[in-house]
Structures are given as structure tokens and as C-alpha cells.
C-alpha atoms as a PDB file:
ATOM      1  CA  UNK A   1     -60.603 -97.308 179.526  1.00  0.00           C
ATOM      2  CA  UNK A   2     -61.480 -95.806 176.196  1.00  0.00           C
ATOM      3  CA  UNK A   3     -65.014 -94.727 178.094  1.00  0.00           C
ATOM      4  CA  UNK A   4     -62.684 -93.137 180.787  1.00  0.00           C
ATOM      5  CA  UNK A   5     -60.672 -90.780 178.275  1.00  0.00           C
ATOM      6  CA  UNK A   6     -63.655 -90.003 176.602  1.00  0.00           C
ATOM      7  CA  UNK A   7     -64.720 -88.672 179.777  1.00  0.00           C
ATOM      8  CA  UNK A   8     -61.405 -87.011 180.009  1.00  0.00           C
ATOM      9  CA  UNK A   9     -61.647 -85.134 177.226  1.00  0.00           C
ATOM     10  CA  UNK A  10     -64.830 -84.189 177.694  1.00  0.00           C
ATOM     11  CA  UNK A  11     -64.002 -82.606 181.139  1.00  0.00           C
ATOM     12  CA  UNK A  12     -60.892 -80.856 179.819  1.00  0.00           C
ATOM     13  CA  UNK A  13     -62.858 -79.382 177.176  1.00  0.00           C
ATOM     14  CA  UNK A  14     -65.430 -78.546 179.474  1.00  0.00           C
ATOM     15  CA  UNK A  15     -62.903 -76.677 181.715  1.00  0.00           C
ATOM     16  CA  UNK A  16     -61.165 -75.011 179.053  1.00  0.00           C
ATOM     17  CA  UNK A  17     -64.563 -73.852 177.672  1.00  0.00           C
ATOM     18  CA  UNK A  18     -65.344 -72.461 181.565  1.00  0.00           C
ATOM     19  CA  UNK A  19     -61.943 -71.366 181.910  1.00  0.00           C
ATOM     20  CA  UNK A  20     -62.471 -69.239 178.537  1.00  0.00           C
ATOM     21  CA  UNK A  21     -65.908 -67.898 179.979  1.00  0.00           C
ATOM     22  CA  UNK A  22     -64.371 -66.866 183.379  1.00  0.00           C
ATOM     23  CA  UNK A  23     -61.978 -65.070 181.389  1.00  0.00           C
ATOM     24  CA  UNK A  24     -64.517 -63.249 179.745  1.00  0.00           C
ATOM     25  CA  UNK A  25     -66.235 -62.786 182.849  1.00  0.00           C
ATOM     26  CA  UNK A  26     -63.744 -61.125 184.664  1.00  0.00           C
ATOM     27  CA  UNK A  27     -62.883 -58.557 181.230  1.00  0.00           C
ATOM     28  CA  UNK A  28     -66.332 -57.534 181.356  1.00  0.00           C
ATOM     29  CA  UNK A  29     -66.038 -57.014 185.463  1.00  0.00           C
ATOM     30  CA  UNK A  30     -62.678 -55.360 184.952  1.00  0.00           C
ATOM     31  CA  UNK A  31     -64.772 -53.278 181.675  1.00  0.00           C
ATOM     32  CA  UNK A  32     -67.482 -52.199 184.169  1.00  0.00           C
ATOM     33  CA  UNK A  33     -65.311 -51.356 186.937  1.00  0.00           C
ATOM     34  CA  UNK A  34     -62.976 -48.780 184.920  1.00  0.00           C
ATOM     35  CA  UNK A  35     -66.151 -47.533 183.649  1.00  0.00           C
ATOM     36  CA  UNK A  36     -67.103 -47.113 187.228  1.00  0.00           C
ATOM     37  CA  UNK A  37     -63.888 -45.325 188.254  1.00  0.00           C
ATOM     38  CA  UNK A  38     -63.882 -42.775 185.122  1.00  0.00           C
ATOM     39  CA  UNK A  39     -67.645 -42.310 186.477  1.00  0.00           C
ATOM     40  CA  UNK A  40     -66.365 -41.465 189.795  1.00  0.00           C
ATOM     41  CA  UNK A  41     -63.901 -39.522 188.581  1.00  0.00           C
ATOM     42  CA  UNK A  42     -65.904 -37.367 186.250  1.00  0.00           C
ATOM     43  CA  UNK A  43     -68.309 -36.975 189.238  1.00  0.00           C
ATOM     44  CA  UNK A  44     -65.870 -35.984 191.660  1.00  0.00           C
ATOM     45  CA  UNK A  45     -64.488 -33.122 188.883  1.00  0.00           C
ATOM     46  CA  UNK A  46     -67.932 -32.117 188.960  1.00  0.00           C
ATOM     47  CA  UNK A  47     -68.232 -31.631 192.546  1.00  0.00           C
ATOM     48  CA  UNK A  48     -65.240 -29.592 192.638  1.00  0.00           C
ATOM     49  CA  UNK A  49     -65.738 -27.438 189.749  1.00  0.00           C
ATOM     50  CA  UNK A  50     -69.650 -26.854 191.795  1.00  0.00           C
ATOM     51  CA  UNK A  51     -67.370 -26.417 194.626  1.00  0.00           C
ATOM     52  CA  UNK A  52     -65.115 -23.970 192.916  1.00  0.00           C
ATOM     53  CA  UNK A  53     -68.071 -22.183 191.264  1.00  0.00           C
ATOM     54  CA  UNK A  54     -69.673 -21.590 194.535  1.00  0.00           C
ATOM     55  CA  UNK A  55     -66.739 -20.270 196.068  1.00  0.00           C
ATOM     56  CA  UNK A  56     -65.646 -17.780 193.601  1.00  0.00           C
ATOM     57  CA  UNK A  57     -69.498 -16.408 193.957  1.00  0.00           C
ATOM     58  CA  UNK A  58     -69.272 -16.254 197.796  1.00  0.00           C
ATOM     59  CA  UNK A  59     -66.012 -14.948 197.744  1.00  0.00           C
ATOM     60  CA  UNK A  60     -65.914 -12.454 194.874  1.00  0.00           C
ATOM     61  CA  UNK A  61     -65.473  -8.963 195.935  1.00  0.00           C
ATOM     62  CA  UNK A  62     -66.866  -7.540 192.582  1.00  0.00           C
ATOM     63  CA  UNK A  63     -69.903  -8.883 193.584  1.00  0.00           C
ATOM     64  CA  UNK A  64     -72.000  -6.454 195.991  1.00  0.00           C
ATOM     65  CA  UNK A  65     -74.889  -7.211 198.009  1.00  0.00           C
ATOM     66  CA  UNK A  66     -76.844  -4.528 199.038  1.00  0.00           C
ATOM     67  CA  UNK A  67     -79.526  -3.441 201.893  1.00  0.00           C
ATOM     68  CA  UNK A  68     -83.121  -3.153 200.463  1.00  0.00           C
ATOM     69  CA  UNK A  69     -83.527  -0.024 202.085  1.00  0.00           C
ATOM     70  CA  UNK A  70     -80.336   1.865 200.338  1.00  0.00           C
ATOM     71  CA  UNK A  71     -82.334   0.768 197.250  1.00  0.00           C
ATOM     72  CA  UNK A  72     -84.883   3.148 195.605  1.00  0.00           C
ATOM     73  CA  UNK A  73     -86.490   4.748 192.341  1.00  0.00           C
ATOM     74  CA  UNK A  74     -86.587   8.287 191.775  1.00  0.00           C
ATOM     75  CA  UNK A  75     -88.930   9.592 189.243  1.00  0.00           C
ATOM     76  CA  UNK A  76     -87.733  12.038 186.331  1.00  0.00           C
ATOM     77  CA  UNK A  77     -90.647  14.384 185.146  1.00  0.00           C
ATOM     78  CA  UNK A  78     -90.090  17.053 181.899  1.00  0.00           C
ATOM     79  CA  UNK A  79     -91.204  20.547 182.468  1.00  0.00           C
ATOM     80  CA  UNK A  80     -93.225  19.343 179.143  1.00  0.00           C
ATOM     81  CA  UNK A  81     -94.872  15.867 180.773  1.00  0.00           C
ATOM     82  CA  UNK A  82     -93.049  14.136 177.586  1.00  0.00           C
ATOM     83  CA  UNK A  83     -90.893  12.038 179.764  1.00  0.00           C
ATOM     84  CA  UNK A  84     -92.084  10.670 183.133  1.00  0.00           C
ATOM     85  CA  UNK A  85     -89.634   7.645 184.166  1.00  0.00           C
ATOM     86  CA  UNK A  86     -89.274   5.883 187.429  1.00  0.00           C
ATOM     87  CA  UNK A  87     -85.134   4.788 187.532  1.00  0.00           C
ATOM     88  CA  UNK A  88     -83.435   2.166 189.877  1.00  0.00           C
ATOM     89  CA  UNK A  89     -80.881   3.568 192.039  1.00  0.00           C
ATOM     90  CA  UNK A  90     -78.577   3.911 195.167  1.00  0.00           C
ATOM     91  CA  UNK A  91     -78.898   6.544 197.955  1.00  0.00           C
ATOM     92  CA  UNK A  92     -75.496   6.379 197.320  1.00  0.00           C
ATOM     93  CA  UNK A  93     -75.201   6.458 193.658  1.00  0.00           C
ATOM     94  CA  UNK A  94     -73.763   9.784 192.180  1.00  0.00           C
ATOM     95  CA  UNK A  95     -76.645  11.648 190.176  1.00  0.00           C
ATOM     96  CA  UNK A  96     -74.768  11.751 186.604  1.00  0.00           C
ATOM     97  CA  UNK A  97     -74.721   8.097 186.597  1.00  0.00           C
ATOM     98  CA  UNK A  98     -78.608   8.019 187.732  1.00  0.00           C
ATOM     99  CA  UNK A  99     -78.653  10.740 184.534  1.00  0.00           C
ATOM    100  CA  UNK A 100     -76.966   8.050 182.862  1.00  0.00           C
ATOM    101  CA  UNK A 101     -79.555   5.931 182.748  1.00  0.00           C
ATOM    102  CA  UNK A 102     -82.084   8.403 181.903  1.00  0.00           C
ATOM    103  CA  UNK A 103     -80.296   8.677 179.302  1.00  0.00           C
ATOM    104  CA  UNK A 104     -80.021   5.217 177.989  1.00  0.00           C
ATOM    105  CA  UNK A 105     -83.864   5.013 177.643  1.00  0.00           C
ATOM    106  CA  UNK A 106     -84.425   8.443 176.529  1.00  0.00           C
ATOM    107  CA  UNK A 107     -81.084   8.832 173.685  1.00  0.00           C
ATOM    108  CA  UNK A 108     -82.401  12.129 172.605  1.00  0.00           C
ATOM    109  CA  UNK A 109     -81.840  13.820 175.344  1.00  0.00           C
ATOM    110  CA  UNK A 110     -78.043  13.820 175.564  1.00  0.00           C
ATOM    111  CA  UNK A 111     -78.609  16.388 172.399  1.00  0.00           C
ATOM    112  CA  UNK A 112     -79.953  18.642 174.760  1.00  0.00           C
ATOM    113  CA  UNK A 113     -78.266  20.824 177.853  1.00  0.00           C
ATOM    114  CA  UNK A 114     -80.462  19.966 181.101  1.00  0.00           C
ATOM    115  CA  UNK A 115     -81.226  21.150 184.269  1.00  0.00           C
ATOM    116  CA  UNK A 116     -82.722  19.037 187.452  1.00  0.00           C
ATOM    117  CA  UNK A 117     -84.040  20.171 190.016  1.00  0.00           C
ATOM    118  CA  UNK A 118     -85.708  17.890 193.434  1.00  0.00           C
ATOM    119  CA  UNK A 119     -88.125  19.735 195.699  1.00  0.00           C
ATOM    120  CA  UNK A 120     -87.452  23.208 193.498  1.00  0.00           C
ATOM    121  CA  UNK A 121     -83.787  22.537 194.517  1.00  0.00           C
ATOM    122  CA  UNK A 122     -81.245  22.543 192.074  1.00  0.00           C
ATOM    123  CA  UNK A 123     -79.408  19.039 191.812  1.00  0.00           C
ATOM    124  CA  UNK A 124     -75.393  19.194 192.031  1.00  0.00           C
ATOM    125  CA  UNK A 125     -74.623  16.341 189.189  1.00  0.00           C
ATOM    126  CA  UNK A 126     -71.410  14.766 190.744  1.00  0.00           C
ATOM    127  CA  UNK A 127     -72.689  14.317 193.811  1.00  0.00           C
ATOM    128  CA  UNK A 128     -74.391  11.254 195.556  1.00  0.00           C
ATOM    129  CA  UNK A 129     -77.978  11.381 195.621  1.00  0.00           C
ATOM    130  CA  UNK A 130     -78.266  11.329 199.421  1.00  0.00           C
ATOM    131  CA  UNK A 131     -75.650  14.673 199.458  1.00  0.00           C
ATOM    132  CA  UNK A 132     -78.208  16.059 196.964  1.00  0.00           C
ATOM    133  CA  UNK A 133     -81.106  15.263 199.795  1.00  0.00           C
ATOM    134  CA  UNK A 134     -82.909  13.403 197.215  1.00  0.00           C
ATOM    135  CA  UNK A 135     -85.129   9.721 198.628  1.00  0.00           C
ATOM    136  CA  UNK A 136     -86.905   6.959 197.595  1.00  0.00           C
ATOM    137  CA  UNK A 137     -90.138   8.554 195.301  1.00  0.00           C
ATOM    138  CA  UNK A 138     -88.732  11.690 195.019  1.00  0.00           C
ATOM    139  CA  UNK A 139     -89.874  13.422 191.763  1.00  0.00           C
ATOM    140  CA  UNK A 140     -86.486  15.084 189.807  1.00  0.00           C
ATOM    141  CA  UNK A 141     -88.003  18.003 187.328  1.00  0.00           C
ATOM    142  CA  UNK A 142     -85.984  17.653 184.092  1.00  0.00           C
ATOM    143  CA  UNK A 143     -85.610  21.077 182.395  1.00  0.00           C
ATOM    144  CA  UNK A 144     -84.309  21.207 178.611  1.00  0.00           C
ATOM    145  CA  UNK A 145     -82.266  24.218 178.233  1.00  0.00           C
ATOM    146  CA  UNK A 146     -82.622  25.545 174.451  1.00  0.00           C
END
């Protein structure tokens, strides 16, 4: 009998002891599967903000696309050979912001009054380039007025 509740107690403490381990069992499932859920969480946030992102790019009308062939360079030439600069443009840029950028690479020359002129034509500045019948490789002669 004394064998017997020996055995007993043994068991019981045995069961309490696996009772205590499947409780720590299932903390550290319940652990990983939160962690799991925040994970899927965080990804799916993600995905939307990607999601988002790609929409606002797709969809933003600030954002232009244009045709290659609207695109083209026009070179600006000094009756002195000094400057000789090849500038990105539209055909449908105006030529003062085209001057512009001129400009911005060559600062010294917005000290000085200047003339253009494309094919011995004189260039109308507030006008698009393609009103001003200048193309892609045309050279612009840039006269300094003193």
C-alpha cells in the first residue's frame, strides 16, 4: 500500500511537472504566434504603403511622360567660339526657359544683353521653340550685345 502511494505521488508529481511544461509550451506557441501576426501585419502595411507608392506614381499628374521624338538638344555657339553648349529641351519648350539653362551653366552671361539667332533668323524669346522653327541639332548663334 505504502509502494502504491509512493507511486501516487510520483505520478502526480510527474503530471504536475508535465502539466507545468505544457503550460510553457503553449506560452511559447501563443509567443510565436503573436510574433507571427505583428509579422503579418507589418508585412501587409508594407504591401500597401508599395501599393500606395505605386499608385501615387502612376497616377500623379505632375508627373509627365514624354515622346522621345519631342525631345532634343540644340546647340548654343558665341559669335566668339567661347561658349559652345549642347542643352536638353522640348520642341515645345519656350526659348527663355531653354536661355535659362544656358544660363545656369554659363552665370556670366546674364551680365550681358544677348541676341540669338537660328539659321541667321532672329529668335522671338517667349515663344516655343517649334514657333521659332528651331529642331533637334540646330545651332542657336549667341551674340553679346556691349
Amino acid at each position: 500500500m505504502n509502494n502504491l502511494k509512493a507511486k501516487i505521488e510520483t505520478l502526480k508529481s510527474e503530471n504536475e511537472k508535465l502539466k507545468n511544461d505544457l503550460i510553457k509550451a503553449n506560452d511559447i506557441i501563443l509567443n510565436y504566434q503573436n510574433k507571427q501576426m505583428n509579422l503579418e501585419n507589418q508585412l501587409n502595411l508594407k504591401e500597401k504603403m508599395i501599393l500606395d507608392l505605386i499608385n501615387k506614381i502612376n497616377n500623379n499628374p505632375e508627373r509627365i511622360k514624354y515622346d522621345l521624338n519631342d525631345i532634343m538638344v540644340v546647340n548654343f555657339v558665341s559669335n566668339d567660339n567661347n561658349i559652345q553648349e549642347g542643352i536638353k529641351c522640348l520642341k515645345s519648350d519656350i526659348f527663355a526657359d531653354v536661355e535659362e539653362k544656358l544660363y545656369k551653366k554659363y552665370e556670366h552671361l546674364r551680365n550681358t544683353n544677348n541676341f540669338f539667332t537660328v539659321n541667321a533668323l532672329p529668335i522671338l524669346r517667349f515663344k516655343k521653340l517649334s514657333e521659332n522653327r528651331i529642331k533637334d541639332g540646330d545651332k542657336i548663334q549667341l551674340f553679346k550685345m556691349e
